[in-house]
ModelCIF file with pLDDT and N, C-alpha, C, O atoms, coordinates in Angstrom:
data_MODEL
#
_entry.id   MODEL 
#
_entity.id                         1 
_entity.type                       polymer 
_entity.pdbx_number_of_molecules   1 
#
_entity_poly.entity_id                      1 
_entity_poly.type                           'polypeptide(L)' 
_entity_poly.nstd_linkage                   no 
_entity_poly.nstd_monomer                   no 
_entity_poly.pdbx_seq_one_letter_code       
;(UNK)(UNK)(UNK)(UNK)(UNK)(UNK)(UNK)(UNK)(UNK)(UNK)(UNK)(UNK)(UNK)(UNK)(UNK)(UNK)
(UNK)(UNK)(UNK)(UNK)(UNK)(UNK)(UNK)(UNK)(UNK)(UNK)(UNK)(UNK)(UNK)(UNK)(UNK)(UNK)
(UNK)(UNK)(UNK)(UNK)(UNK)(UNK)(UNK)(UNK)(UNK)(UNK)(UNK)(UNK)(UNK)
;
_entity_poly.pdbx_seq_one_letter_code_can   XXXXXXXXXXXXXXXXXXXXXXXXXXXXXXXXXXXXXXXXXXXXX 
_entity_poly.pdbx_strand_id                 A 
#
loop_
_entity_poly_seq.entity_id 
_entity_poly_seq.num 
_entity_poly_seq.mon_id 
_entity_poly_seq.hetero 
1 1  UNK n 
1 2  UNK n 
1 3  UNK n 
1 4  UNK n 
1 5  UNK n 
1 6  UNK n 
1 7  UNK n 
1 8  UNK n 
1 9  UNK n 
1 10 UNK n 
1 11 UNK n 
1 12 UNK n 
1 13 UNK n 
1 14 UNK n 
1 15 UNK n 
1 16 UNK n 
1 17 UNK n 
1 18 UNK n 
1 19 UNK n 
1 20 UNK n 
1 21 UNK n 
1 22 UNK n 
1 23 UNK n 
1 24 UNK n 
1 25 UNK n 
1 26 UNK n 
1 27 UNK n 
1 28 UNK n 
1 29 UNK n 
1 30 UNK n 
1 31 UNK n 
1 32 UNK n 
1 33 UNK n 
1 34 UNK n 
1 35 UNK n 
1 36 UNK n 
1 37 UNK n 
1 38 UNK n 
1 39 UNK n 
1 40 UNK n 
1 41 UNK n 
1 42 UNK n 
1 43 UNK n 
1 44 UNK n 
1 45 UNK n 
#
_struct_asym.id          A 
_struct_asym.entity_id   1 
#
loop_
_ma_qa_metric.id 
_ma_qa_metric.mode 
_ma_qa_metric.name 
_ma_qa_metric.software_group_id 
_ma_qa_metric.type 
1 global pLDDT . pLDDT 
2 local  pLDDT . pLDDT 
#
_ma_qa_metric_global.metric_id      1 
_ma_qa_metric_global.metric_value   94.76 
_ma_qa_metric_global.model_id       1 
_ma_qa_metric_global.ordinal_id     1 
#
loop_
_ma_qa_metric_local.label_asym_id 
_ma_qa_metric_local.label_comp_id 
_ma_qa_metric_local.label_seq_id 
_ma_qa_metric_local.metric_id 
_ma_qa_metric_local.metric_value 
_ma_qa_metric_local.model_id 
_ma_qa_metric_local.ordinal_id 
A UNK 1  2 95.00 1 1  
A UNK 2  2 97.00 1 2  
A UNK 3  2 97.00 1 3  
A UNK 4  2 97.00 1 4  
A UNK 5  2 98.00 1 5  
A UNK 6  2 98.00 1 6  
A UNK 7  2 97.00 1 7  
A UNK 8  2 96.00 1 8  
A UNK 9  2 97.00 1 9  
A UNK 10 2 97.00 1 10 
A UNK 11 2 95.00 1 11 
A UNK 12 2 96.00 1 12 
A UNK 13 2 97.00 1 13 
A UNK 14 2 96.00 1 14 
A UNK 15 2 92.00 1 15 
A UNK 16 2 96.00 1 16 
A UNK 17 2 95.00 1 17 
A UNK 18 2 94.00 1 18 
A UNK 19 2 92.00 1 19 
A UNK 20 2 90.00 1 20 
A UNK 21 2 87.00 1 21 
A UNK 22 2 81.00 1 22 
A UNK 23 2 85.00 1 23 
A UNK 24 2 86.00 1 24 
A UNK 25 2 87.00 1 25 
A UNK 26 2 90.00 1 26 
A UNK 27 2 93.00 1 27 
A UNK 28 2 95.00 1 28 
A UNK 29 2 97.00 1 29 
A UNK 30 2 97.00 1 30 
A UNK 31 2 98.00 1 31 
A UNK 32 2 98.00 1 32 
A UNK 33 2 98.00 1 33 
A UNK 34 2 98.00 1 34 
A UNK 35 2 98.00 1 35 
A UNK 36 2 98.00 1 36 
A UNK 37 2 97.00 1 37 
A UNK 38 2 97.00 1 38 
A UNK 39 2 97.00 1 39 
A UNK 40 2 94.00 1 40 
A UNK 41 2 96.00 1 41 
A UNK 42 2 96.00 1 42 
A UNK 43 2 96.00 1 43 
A UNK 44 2 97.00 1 44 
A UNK 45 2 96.00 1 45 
#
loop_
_atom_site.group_PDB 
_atom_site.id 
_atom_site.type_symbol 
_atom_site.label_atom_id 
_atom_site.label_alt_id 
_atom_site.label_comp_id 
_atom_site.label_asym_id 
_atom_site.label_entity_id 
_atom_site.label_seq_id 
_atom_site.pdbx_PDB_ins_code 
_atom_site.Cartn_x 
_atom_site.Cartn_y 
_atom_site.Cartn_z 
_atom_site.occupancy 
_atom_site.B_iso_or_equiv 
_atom_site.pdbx_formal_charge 
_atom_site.auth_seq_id 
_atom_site.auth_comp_id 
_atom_site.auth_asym_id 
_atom_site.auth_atom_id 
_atom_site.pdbx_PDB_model_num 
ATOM 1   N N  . UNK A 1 1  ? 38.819 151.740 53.098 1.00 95.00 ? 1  UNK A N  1 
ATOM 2   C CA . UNK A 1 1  ? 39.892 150.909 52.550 1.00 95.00 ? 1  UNK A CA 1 
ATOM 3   C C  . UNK A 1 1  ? 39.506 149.448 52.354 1.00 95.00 ? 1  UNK A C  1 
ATOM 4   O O  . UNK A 1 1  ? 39.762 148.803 51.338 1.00 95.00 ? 1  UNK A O  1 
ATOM 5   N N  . UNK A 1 2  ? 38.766 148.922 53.595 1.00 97.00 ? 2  UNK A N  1 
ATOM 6   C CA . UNK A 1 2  ? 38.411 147.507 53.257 1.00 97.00 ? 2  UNK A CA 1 
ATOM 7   C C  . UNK A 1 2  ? 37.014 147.277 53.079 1.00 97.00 ? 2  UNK A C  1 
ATOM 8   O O  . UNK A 1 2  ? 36.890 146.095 52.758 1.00 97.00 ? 2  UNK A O  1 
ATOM 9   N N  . UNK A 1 3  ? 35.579 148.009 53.151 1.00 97.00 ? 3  UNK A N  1 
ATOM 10  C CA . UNK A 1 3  ? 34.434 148.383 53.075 1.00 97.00 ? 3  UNK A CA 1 
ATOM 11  C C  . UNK A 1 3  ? 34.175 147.295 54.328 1.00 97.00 ? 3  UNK A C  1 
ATOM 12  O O  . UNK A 1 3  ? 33.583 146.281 53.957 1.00 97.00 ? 3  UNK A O  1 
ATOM 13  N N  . UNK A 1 4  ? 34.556 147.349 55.879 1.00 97.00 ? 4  UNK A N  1 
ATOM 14  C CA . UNK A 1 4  ? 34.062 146.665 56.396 1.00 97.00 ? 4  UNK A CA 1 
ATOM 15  C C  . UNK A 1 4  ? 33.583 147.783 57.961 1.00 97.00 ? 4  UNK A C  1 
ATOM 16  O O  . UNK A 1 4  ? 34.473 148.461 58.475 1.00 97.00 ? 4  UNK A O  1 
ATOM 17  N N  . UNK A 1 5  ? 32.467 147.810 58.405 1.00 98.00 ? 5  UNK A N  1 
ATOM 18  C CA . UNK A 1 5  ? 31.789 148.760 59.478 1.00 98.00 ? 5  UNK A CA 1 
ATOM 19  C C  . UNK A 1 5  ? 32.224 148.059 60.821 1.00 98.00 ? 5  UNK A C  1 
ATOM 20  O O  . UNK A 1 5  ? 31.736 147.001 61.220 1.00 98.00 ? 5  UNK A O  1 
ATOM 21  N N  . UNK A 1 6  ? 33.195 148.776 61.464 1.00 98.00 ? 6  UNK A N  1 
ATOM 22  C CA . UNK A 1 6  ? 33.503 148.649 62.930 1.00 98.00 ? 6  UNK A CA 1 
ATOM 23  C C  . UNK A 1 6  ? 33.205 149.384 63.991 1.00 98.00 ? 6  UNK A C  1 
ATOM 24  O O  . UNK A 1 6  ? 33.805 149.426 65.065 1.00 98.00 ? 6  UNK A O  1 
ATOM 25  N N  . UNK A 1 7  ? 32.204 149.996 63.635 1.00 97.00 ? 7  UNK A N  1 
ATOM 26  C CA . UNK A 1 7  ? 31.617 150.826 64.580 1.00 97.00 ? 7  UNK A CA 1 
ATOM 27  C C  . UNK A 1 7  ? 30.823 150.133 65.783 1.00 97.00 ? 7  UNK A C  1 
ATOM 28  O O  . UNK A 1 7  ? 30.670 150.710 66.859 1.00 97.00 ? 7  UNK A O  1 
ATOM 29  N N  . UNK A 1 8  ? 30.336 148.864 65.522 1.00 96.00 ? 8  UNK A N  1 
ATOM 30  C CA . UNK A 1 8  ? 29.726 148.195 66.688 1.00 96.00 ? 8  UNK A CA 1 
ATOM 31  C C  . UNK A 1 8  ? 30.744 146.961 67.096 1.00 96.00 ? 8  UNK A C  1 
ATOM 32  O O  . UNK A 1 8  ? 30.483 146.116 67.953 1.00 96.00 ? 8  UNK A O  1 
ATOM 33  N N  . UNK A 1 9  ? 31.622 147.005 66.529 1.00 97.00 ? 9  UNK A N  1 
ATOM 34  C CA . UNK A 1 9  ? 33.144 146.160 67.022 1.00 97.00 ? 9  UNK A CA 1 
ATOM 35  C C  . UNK A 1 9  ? 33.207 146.316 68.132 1.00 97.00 ? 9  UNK A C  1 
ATOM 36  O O  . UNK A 1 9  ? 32.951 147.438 68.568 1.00 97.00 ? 9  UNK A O  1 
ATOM 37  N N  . UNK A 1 10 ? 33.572 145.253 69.028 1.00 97.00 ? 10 UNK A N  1 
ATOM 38  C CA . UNK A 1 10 ? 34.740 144.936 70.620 1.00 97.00 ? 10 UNK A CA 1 
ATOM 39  C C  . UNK A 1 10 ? 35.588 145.412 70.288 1.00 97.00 ? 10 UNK A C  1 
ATOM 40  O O  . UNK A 1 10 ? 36.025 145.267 69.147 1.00 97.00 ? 10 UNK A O  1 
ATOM 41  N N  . UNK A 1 11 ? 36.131 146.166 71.196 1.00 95.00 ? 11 UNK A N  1 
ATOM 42  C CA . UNK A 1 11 ? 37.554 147.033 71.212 1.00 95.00 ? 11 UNK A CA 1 
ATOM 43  C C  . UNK A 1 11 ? 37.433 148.491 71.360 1.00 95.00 ? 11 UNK A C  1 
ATOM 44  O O  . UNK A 1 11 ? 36.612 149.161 71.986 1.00 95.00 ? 11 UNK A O  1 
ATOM 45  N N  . UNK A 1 12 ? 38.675 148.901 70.471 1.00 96.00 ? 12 UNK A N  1 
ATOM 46  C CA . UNK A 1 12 ? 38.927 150.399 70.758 1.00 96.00 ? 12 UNK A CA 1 
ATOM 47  C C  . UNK A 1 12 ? 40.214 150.899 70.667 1.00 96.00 ? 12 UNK A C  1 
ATOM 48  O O  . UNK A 1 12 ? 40.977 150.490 69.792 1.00 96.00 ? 12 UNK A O  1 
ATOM 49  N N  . UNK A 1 13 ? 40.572 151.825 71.557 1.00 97.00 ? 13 UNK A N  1 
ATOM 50  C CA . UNK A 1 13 ? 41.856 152.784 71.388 1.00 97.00 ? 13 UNK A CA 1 
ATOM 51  C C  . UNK A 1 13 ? 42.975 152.150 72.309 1.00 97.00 ? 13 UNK A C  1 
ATOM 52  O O  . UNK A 1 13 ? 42.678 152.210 73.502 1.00 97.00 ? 13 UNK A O  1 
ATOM 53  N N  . UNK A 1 14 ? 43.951 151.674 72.087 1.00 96.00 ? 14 UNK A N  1 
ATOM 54  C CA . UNK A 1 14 ? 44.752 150.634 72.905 1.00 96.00 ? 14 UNK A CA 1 
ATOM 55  C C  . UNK A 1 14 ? 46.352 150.641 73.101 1.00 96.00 ? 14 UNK A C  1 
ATOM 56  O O  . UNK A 1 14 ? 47.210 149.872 73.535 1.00 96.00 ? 14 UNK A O  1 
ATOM 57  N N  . UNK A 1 15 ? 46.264 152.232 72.414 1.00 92.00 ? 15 UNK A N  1 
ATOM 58  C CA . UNK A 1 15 ? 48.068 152.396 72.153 1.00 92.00 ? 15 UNK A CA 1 
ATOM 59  C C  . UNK A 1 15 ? 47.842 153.854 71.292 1.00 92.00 ? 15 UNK A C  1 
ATOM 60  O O  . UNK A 1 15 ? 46.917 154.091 70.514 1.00 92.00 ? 15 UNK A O  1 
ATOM 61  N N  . UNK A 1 16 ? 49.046 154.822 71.693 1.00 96.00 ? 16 UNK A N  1 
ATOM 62  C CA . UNK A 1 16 ? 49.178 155.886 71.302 1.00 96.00 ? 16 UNK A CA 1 
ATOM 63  C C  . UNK A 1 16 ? 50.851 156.050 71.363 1.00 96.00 ? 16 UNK A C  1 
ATOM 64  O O  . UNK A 1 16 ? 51.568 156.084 72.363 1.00 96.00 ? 16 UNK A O  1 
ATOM 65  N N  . UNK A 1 17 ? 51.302 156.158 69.637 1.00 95.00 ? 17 UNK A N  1 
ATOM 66  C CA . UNK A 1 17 ? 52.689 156.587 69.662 1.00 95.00 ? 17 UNK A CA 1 
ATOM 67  C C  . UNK A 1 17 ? 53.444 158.212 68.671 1.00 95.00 ? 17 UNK A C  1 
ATOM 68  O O  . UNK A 1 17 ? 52.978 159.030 67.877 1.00 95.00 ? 17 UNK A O  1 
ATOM 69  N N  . UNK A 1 18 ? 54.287 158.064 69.080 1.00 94.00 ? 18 UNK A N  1 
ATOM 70  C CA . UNK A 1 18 ? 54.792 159.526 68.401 1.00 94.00 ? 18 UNK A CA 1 
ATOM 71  C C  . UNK A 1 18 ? 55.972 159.331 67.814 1.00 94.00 ? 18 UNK A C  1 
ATOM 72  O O  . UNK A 1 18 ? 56.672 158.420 68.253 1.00 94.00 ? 18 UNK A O  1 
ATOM 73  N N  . UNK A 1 19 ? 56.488 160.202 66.612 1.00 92.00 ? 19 UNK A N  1 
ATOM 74  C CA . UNK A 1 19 ? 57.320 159.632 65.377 1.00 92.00 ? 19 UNK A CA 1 
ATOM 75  C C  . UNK A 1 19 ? 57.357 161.256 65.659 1.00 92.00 ? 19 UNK A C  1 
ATOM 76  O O  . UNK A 1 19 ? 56.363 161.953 65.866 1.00 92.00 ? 19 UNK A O  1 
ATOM 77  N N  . UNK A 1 20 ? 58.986 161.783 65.613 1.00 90.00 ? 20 UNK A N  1 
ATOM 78  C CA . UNK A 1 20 ? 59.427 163.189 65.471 1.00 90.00 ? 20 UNK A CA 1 
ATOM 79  C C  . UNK A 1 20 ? 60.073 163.170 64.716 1.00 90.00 ? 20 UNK A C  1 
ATOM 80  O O  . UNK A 1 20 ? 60.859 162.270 65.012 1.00 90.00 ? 20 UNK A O  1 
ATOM 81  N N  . UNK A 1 21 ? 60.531 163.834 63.246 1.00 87.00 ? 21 UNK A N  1 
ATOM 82  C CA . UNK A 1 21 ? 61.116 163.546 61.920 1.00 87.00 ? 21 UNK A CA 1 
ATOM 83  C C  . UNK A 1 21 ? 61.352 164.910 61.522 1.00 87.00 ? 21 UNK A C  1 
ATOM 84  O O  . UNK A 1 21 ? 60.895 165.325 60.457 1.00 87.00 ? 21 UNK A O  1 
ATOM 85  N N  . UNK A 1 22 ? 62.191 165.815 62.479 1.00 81.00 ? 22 UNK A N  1 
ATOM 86  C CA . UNK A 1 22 ? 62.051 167.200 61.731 1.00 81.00 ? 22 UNK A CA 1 
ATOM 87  C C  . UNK A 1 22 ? 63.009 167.289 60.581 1.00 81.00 ? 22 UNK A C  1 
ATOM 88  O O  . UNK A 1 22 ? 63.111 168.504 60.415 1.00 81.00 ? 22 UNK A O  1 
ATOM 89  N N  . UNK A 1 23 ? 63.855 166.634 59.593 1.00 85.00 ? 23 UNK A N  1 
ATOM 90  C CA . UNK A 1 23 ? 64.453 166.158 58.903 1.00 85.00 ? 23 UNK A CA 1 
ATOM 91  C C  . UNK A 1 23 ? 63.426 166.436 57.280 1.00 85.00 ? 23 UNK A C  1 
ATOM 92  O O  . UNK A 1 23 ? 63.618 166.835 56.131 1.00 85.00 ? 23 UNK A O  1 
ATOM 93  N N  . UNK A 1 24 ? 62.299 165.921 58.141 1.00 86.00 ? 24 UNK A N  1 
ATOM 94  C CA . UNK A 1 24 ? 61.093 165.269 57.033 1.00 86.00 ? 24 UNK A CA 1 
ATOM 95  C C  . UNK A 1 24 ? 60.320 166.537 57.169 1.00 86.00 ? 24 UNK A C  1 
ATOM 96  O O  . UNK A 1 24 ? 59.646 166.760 56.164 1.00 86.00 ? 24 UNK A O  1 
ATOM 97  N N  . UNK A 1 25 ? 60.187 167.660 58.341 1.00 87.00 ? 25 UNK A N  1 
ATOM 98  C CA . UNK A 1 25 ? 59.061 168.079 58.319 1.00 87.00 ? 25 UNK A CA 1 
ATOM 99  C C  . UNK A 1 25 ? 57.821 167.707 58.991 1.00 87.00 ? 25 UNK A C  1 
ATOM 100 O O  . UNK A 1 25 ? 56.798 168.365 59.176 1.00 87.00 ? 25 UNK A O  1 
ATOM 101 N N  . UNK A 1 26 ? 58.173 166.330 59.365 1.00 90.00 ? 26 UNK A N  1 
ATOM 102 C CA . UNK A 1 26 ? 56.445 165.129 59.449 1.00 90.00 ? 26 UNK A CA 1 
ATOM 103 C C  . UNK A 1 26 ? 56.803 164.691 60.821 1.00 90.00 ? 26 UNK A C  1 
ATOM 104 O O  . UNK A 1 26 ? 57.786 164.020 61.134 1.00 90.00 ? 26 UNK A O  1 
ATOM 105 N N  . UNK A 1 27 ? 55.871 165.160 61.604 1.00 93.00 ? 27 UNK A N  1 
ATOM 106 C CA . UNK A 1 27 ? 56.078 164.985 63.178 1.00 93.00 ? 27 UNK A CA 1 
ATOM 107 C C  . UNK A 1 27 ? 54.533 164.533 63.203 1.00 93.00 ? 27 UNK A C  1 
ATOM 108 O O  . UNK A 1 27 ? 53.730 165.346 62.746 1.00 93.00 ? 27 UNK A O  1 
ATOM 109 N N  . UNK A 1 28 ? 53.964 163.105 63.778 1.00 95.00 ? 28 UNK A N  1 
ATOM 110 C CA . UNK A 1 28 ? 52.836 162.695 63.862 1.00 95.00 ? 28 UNK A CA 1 
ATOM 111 C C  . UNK A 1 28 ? 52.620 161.818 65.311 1.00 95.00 ? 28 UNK A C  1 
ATOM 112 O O  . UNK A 1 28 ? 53.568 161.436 65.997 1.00 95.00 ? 28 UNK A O  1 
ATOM 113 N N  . UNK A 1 29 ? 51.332 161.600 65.608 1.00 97.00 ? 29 UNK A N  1 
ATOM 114 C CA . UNK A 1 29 ? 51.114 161.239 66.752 1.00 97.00 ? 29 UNK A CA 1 
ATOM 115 C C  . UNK A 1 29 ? 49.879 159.599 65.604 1.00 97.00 ? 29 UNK A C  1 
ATOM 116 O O  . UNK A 1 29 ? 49.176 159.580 64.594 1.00 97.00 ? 29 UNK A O  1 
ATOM 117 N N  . UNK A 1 30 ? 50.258 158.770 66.475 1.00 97.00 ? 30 UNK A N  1 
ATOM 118 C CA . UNK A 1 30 ? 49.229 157.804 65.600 1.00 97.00 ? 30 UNK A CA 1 
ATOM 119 C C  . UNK A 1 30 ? 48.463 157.041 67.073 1.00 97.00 ? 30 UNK A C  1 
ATOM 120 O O  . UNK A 1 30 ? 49.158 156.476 67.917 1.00 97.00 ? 30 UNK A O  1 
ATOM 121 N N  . UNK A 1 31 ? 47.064 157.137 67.177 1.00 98.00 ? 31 UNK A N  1 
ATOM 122 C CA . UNK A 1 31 ? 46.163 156.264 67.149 1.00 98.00 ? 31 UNK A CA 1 
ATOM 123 C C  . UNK A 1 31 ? 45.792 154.762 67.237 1.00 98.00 ? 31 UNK A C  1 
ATOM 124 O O  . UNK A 1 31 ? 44.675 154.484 66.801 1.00 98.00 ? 31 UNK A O  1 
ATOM 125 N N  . UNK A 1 32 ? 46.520 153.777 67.715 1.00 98.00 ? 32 UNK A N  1 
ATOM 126 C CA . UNK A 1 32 ? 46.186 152.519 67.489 1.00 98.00 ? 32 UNK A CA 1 
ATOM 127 C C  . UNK A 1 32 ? 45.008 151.835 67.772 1.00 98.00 ? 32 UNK A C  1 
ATOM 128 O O  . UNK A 1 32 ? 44.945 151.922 68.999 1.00 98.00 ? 32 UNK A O  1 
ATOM 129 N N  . UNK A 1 33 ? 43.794 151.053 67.302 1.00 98.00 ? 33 UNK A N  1 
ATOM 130 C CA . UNK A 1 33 ? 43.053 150.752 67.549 1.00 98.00 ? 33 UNK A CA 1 
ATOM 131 C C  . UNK A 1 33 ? 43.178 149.014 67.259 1.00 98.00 ? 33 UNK A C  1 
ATOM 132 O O  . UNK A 1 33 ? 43.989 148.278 66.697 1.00 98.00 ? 33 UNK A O  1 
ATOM 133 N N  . UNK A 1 34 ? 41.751 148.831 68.063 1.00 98.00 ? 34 UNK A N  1 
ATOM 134 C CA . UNK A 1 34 ? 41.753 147.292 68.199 1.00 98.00 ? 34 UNK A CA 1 
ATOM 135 C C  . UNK A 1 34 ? 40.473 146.786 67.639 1.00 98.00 ? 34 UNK A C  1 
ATOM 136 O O  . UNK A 1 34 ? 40.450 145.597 67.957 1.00 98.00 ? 34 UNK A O  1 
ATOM 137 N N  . UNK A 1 35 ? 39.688 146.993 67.152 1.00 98.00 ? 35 UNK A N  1 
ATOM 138 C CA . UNK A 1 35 ? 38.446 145.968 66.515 1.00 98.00 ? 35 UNK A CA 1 
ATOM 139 C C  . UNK A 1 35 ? 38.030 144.199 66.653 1.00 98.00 ? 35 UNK A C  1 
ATOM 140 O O  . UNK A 1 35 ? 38.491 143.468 65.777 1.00 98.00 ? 35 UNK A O  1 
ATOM 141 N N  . UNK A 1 36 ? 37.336 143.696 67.540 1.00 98.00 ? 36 UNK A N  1 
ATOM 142 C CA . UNK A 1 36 ? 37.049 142.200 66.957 1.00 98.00 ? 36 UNK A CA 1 
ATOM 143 C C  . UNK A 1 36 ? 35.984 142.035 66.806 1.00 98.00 ? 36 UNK A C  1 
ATOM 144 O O  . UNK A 1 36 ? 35.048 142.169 67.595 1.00 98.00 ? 36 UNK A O  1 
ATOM 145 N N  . UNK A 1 37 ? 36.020 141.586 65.315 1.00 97.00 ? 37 UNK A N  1 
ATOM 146 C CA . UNK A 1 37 ? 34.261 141.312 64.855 1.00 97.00 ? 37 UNK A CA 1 
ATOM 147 C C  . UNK A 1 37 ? 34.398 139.895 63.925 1.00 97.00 ? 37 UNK A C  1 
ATOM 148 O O  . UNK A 1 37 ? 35.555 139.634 63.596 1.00 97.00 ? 37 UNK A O  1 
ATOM 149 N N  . UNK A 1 38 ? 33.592 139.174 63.573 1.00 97.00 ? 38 UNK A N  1 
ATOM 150 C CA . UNK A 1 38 ? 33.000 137.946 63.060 1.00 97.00 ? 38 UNK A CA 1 
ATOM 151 C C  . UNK A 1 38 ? 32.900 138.734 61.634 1.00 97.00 ? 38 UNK A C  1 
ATOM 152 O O  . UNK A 1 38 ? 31.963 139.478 61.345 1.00 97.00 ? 38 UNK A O  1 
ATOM 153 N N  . UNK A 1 39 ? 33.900 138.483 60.876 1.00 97.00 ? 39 UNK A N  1 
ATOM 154 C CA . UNK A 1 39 ? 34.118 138.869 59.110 1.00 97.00 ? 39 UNK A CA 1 
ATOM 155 C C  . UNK A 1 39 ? 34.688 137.900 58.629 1.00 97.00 ? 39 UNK A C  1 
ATOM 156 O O  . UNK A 1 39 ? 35.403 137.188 59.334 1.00 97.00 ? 39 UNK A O  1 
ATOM 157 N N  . UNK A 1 40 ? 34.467 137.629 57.129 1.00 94.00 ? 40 UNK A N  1 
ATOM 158 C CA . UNK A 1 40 ? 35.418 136.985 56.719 1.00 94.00 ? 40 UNK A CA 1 
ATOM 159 C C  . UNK A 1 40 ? 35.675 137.668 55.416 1.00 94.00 ? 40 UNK A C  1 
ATOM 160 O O  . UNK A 1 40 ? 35.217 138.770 55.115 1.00 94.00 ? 40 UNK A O  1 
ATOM 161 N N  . UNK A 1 41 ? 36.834 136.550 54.290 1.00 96.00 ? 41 UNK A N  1 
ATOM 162 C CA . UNK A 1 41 ? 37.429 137.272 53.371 1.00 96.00 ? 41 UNK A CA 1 
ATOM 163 C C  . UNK A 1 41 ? 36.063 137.787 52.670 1.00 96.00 ? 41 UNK A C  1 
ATOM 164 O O  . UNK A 1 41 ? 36.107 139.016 52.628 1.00 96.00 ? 41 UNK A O  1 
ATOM 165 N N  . UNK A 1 42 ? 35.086 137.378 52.208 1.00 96.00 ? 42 UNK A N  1 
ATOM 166 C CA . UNK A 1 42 ? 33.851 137.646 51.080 1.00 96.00 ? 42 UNK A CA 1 
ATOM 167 C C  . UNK A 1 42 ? 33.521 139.254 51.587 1.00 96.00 ? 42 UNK A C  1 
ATOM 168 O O  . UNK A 1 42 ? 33.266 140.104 50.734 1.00 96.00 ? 42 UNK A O  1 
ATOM 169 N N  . UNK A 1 43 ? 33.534 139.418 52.284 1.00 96.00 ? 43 UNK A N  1 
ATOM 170 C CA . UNK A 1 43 ? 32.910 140.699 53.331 1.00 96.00 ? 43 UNK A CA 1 
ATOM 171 C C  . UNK A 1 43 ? 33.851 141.987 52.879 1.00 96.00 ? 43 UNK A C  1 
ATOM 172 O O  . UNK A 1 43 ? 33.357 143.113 52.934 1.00 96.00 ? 43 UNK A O  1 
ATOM 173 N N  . UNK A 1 44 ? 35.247 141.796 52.422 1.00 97.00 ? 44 UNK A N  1 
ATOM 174 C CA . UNK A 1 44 ? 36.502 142.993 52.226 1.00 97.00 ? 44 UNK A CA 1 
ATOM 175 C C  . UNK A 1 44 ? 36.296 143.284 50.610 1.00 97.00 ? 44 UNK A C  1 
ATOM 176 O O  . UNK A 1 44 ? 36.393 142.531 49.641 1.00 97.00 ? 44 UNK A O  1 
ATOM 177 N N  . UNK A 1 45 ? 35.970 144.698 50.721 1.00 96.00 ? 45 UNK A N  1 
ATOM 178 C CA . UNK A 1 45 ? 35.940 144.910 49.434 1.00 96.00 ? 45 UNK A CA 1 
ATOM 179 C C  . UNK A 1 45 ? 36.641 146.510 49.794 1.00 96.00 ? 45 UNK A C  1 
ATOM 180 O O  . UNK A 1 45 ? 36.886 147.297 48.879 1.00 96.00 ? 45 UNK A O  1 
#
């Protein structure tokens, strides 16, 4: 999405939430992560 590599980023997995929507069908569990790295705007493509 932003062409930027966070794989050797500070951080990580820092929050886990759940959304139940049987209305929708769409019951999901999401992932939150944390990344800090030295980027700037020129770098987001």
């Amino acid at each position: 999405e932003v062409g930027i590599d966070v794989s050797n980023a500070k951080g990580g997995h820092i929050y886990t939430y759940k959304n139940e929507s049987p209305e929708e069908k769409n019951n999901y569990f999401v992932d939150v992560y944390n990344f800090v790295l030295d980027f700037k705007a020129s770098d987001i493509k």
